[in-house]
PDB file of N, CA and C in Angstrom:
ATOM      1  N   UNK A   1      -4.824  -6.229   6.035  1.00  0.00           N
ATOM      2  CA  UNK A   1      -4.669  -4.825   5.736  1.00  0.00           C
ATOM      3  C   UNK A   1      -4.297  -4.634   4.261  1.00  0.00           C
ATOM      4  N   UNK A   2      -3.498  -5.549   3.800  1.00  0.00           N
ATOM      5  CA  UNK A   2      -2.902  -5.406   2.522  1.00  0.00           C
ATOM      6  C   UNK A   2      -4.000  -5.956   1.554  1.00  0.00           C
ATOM      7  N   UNK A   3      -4.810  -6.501   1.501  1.00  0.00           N
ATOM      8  CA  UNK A   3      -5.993  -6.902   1.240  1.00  0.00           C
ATOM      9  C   UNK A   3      -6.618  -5.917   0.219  1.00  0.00           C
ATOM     10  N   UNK A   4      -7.019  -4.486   1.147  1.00  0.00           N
ATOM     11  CA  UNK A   4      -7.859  -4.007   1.053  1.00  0.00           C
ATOM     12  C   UNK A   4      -7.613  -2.996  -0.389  1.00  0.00           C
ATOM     13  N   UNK A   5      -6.019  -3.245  -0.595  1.00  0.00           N
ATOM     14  CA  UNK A   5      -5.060  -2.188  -1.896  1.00  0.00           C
ATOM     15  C   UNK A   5      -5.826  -3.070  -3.101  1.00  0.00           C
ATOM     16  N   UNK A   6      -6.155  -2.185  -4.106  1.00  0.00           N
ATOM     17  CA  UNK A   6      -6.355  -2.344  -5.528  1.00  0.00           C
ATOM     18  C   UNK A   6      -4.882  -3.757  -5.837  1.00  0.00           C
ATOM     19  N   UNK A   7      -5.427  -4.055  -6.718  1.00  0.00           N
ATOM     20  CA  UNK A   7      -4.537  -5.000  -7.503  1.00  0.00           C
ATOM     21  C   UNK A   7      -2.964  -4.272  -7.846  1.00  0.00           C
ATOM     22  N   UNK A   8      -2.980  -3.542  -8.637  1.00  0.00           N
ATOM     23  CA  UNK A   8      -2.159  -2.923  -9.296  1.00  0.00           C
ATOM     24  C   UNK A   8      -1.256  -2.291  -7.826  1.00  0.00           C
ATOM     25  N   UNK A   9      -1.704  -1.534  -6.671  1.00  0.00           N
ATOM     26  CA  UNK A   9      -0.783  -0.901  -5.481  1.00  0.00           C
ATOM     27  C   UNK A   9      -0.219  -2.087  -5.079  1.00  0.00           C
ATOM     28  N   UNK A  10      -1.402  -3.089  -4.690  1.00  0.00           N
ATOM     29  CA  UNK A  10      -0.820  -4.700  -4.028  1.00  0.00           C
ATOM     30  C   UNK A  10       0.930  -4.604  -4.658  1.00  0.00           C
ATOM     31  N   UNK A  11       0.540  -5.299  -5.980  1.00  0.00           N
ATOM     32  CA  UNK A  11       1.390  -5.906  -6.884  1.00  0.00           C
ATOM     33  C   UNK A  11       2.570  -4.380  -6.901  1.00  0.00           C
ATOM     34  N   UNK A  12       2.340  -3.424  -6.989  1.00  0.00           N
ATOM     35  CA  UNK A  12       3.461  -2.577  -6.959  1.00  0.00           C
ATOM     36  C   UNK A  12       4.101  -2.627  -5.568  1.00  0.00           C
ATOM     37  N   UNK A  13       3.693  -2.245  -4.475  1.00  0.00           N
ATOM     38  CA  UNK A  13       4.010  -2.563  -3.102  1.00  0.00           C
ATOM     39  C   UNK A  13       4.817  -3.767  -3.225  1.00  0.00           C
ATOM     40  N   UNK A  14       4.895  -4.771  -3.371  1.00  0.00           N
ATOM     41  CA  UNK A  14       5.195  -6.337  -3.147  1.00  0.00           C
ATOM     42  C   UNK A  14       7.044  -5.886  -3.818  1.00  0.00           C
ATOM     43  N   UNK A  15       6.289  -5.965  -5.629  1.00  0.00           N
ATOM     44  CA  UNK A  15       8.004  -5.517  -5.918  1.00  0.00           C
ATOM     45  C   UNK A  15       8.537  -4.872  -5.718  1.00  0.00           C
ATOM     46  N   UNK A  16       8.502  -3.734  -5.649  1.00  0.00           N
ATOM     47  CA  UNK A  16       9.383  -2.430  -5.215  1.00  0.00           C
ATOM     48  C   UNK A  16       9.463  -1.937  -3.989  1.00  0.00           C
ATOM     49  N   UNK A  17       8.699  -2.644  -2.741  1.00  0.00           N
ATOM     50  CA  UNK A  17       8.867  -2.536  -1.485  1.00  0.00           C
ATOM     51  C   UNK A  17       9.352  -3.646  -0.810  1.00  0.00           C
ATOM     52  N   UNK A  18       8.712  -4.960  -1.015  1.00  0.00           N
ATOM     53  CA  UNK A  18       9.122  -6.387  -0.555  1.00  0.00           C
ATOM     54  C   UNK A  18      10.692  -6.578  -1.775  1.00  0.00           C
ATOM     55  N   UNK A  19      10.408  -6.911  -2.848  1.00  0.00           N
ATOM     56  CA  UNK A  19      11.572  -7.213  -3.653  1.00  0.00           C
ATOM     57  C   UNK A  19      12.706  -6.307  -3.731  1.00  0.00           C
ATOM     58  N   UNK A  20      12.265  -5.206  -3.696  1.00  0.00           N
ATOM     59  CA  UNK A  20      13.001  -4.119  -3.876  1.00  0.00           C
ATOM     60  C   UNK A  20      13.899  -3.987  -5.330  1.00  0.00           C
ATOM     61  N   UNK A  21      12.971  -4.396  -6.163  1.00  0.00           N
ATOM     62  CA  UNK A  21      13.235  -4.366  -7.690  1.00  0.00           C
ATOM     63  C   UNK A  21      12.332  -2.464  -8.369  1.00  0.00           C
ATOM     64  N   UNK A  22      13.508  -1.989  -9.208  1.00  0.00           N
ATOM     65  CA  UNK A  22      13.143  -1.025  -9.886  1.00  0.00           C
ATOM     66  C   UNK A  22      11.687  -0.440 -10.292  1.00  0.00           C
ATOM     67  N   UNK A  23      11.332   0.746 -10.231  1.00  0.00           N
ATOM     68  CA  UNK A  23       9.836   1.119 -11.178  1.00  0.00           C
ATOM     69  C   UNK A  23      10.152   0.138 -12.191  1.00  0.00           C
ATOM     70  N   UNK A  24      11.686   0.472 -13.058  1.00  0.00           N
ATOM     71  CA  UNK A  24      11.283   0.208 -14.783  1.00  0.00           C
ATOM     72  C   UNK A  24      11.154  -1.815 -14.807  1.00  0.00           C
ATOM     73  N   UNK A  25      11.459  -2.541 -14.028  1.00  0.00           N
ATOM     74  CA  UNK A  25      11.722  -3.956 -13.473  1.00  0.00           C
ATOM     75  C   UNK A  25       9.915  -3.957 -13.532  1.00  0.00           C
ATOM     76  N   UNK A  26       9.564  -3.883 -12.179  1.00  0.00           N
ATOM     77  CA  UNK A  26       7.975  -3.492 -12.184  1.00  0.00           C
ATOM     78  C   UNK A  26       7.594  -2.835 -13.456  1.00  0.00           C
ATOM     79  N   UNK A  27       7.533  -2.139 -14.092  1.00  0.00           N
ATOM     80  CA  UNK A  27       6.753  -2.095 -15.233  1.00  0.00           C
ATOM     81  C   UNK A  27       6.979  -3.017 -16.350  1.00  0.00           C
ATOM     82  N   UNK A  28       8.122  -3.838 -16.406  1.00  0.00           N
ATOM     83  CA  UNK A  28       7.956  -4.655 -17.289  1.00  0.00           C
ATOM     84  C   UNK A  28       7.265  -5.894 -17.016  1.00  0.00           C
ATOM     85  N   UNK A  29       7.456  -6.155 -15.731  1.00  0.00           N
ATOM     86  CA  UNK A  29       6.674  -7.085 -15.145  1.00  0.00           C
ATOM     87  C   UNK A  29       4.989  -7.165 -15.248  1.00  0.00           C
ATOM     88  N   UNK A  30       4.863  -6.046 -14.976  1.00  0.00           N
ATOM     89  CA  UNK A  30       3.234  -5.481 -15.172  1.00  0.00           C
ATOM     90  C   UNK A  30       2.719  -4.859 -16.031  1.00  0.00           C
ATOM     91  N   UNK A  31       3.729  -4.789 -17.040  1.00  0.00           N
ATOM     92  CA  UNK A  31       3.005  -4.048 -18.634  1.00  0.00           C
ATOM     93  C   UNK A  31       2.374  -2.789 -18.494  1.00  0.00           C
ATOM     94  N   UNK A  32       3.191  -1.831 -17.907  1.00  0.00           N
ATOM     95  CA  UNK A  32       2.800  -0.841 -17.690  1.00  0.00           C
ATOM     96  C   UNK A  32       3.815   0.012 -17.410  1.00  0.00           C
ATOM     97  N   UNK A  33       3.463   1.704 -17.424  1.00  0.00           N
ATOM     98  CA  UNK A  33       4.973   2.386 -17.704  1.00  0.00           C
ATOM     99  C   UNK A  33       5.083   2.588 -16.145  1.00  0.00           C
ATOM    100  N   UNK A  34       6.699   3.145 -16.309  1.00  0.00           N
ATOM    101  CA  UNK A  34       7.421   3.101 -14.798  1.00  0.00           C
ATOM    102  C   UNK A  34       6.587   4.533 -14.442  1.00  0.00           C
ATOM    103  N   UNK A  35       6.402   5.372 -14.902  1.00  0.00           N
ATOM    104  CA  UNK A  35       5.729   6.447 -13.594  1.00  0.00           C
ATOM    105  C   UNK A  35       4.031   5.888 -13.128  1.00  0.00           C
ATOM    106  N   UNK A  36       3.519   4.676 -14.096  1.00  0.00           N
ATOM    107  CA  UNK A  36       2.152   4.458 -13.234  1.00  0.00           C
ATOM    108  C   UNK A  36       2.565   3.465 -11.548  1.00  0.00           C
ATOM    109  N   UNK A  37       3.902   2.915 -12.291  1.00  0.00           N
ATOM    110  CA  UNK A  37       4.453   2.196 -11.104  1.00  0.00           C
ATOM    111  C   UNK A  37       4.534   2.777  -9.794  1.00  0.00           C
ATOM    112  N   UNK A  38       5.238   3.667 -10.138  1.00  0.00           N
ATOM    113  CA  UNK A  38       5.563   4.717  -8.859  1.00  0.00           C
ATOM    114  C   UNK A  38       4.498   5.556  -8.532  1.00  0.00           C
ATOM    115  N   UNK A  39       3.639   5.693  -9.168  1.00  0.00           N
ATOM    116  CA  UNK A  39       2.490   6.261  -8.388  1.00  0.00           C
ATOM    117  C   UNK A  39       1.012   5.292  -7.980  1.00  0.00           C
ATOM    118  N   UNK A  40       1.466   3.816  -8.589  1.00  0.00           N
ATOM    119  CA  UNK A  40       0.879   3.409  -7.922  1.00  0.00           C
ATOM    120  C   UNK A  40       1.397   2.865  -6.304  1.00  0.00           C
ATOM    121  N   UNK A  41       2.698   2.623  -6.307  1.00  0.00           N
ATOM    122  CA  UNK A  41       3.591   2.293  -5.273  1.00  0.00           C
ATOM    123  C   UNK A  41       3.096   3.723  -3.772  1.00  0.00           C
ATOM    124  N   UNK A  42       2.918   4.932  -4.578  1.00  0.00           N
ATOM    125  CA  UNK A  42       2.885   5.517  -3.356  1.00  0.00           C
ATOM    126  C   UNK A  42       1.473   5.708  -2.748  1.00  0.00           C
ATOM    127  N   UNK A  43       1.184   5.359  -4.098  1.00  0.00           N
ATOM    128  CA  UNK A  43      -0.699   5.295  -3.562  1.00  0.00           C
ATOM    129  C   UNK A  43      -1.147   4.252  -2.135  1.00  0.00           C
ATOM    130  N   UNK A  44      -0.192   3.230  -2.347  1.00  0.00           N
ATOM    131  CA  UNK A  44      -0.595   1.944  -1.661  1.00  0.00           C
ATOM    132  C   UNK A  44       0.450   2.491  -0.093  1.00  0.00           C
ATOM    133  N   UNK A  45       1.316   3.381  -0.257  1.00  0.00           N
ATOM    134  CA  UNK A  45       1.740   3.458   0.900  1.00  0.00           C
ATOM    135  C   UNK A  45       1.109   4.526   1.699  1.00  0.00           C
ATOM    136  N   UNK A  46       0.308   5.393   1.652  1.00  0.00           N
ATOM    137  CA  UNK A  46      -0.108   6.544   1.311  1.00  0.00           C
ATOM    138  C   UNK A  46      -1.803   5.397   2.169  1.00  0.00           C
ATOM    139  N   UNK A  47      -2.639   4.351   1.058  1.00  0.00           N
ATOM    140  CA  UNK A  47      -3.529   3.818   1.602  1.00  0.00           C
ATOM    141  C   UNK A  47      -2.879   3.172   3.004  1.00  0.00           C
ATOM    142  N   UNK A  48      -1.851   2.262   3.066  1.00  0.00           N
ATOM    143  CA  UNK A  48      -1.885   1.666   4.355  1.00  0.00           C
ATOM    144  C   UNK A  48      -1.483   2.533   5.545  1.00  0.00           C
ATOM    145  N   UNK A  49      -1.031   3.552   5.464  1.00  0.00           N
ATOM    146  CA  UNK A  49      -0.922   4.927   6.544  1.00  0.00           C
ATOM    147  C   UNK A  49      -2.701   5.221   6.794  1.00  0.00           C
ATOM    148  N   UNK A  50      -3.365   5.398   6.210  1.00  0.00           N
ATOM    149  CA  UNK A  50      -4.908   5.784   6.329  1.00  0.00           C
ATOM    150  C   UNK A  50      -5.079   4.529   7.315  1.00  0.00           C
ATOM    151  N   UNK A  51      -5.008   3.090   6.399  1.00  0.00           N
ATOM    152  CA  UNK A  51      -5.930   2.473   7.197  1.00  0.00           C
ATOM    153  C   UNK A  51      -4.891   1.684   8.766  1.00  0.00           C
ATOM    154  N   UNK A  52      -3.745   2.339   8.662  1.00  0.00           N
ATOM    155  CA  UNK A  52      -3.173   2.560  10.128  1.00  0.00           C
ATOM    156  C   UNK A  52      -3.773   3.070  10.899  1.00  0.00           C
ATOM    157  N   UNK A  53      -4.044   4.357  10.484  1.00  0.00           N
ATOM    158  CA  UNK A  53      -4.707   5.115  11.037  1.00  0.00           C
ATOM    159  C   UNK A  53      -6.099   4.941  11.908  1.00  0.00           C
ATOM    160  N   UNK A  54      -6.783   4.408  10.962  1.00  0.00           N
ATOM    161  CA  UNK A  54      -8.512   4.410  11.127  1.00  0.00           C
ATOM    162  C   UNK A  54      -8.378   2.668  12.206  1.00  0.00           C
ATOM    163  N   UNK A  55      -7.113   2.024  11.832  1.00  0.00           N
ATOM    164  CA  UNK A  55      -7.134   1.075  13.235  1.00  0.00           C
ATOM    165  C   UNK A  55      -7.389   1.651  14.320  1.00  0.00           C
ATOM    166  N   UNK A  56      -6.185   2.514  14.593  1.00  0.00           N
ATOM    167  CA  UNK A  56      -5.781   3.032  15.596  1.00  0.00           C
ATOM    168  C   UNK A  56      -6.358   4.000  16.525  1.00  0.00           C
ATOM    169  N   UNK A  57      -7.324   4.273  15.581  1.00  0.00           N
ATOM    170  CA  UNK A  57      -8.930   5.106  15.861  1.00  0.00           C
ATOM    171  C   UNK A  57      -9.644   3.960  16.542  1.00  0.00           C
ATOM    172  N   UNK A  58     -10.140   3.204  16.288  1.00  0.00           N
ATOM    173  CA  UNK A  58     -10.923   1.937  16.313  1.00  0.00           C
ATOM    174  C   UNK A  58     -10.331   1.210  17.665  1.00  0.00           C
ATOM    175  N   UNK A  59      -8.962   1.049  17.732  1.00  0.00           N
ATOM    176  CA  UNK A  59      -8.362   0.620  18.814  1.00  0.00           C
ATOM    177  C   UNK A  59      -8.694   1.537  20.460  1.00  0.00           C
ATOM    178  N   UNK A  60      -8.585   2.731  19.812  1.00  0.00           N
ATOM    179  CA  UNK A  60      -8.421   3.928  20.950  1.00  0.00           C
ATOM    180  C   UNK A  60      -9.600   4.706  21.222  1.00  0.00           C
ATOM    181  N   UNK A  61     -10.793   3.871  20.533  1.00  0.00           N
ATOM    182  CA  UNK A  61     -12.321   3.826  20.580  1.00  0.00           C
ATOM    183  C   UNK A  61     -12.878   2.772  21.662  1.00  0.00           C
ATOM    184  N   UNK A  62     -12.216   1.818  21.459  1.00  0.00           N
ATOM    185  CA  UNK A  62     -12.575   0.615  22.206  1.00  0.00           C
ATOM    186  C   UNK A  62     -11.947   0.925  23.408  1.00  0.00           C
ATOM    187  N   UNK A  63     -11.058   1.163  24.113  1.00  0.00           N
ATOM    188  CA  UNK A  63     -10.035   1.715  24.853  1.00  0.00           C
ATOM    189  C   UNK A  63     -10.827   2.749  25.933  1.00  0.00           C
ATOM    190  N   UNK A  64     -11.586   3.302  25.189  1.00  0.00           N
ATOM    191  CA  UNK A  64     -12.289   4.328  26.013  1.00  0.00           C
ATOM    192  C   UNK A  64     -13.691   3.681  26.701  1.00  0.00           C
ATOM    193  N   UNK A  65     -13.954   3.002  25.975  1.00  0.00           N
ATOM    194  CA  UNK A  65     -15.275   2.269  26.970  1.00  0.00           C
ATOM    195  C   UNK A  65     -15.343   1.421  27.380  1.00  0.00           C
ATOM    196  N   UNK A  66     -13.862   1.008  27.615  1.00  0.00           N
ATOM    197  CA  UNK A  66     -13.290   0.168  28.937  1.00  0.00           C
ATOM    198  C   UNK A  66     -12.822   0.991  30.313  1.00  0.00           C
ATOM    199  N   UNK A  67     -12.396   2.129  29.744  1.00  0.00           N
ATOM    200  CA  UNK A  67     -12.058   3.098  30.927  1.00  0.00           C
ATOM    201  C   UNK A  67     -13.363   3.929  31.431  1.00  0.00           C
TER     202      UNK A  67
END
């Protein structure tokens, strides 16, 4: 699932969600300023809610033409 995030959400997701290190930490890390951080951070949380979603579609698709 995590796969499917751009480089930049990946890598923001990881630190500031897994590490739980700062935007401004993450942007120095990634050479880039702290508000692309944070909007890339919510982008990627924001993508894995979608493709929750479109599982869960897919799941409850299959589901039905078993019943």
């Amino acid at each position: 699932m995590i796969a499917r995030l751009d480089v930049l959400c990946r890598s923001a997701l990881v630190i500031c969600g897994l590490e739980r290190r700062s935007a401004y930490e993450a942007a120095a890390l990634l050479g880039i300023d702290p508000a692309g951080v944070e909007g890339a951070y919510w982008a990627a949380i924001e993508s894995l809610e979608v493709i929750r979603c479109e599982q869960f579609q897919q799941q409850n698709d299959s589901a039905a033409v078993y019943n």
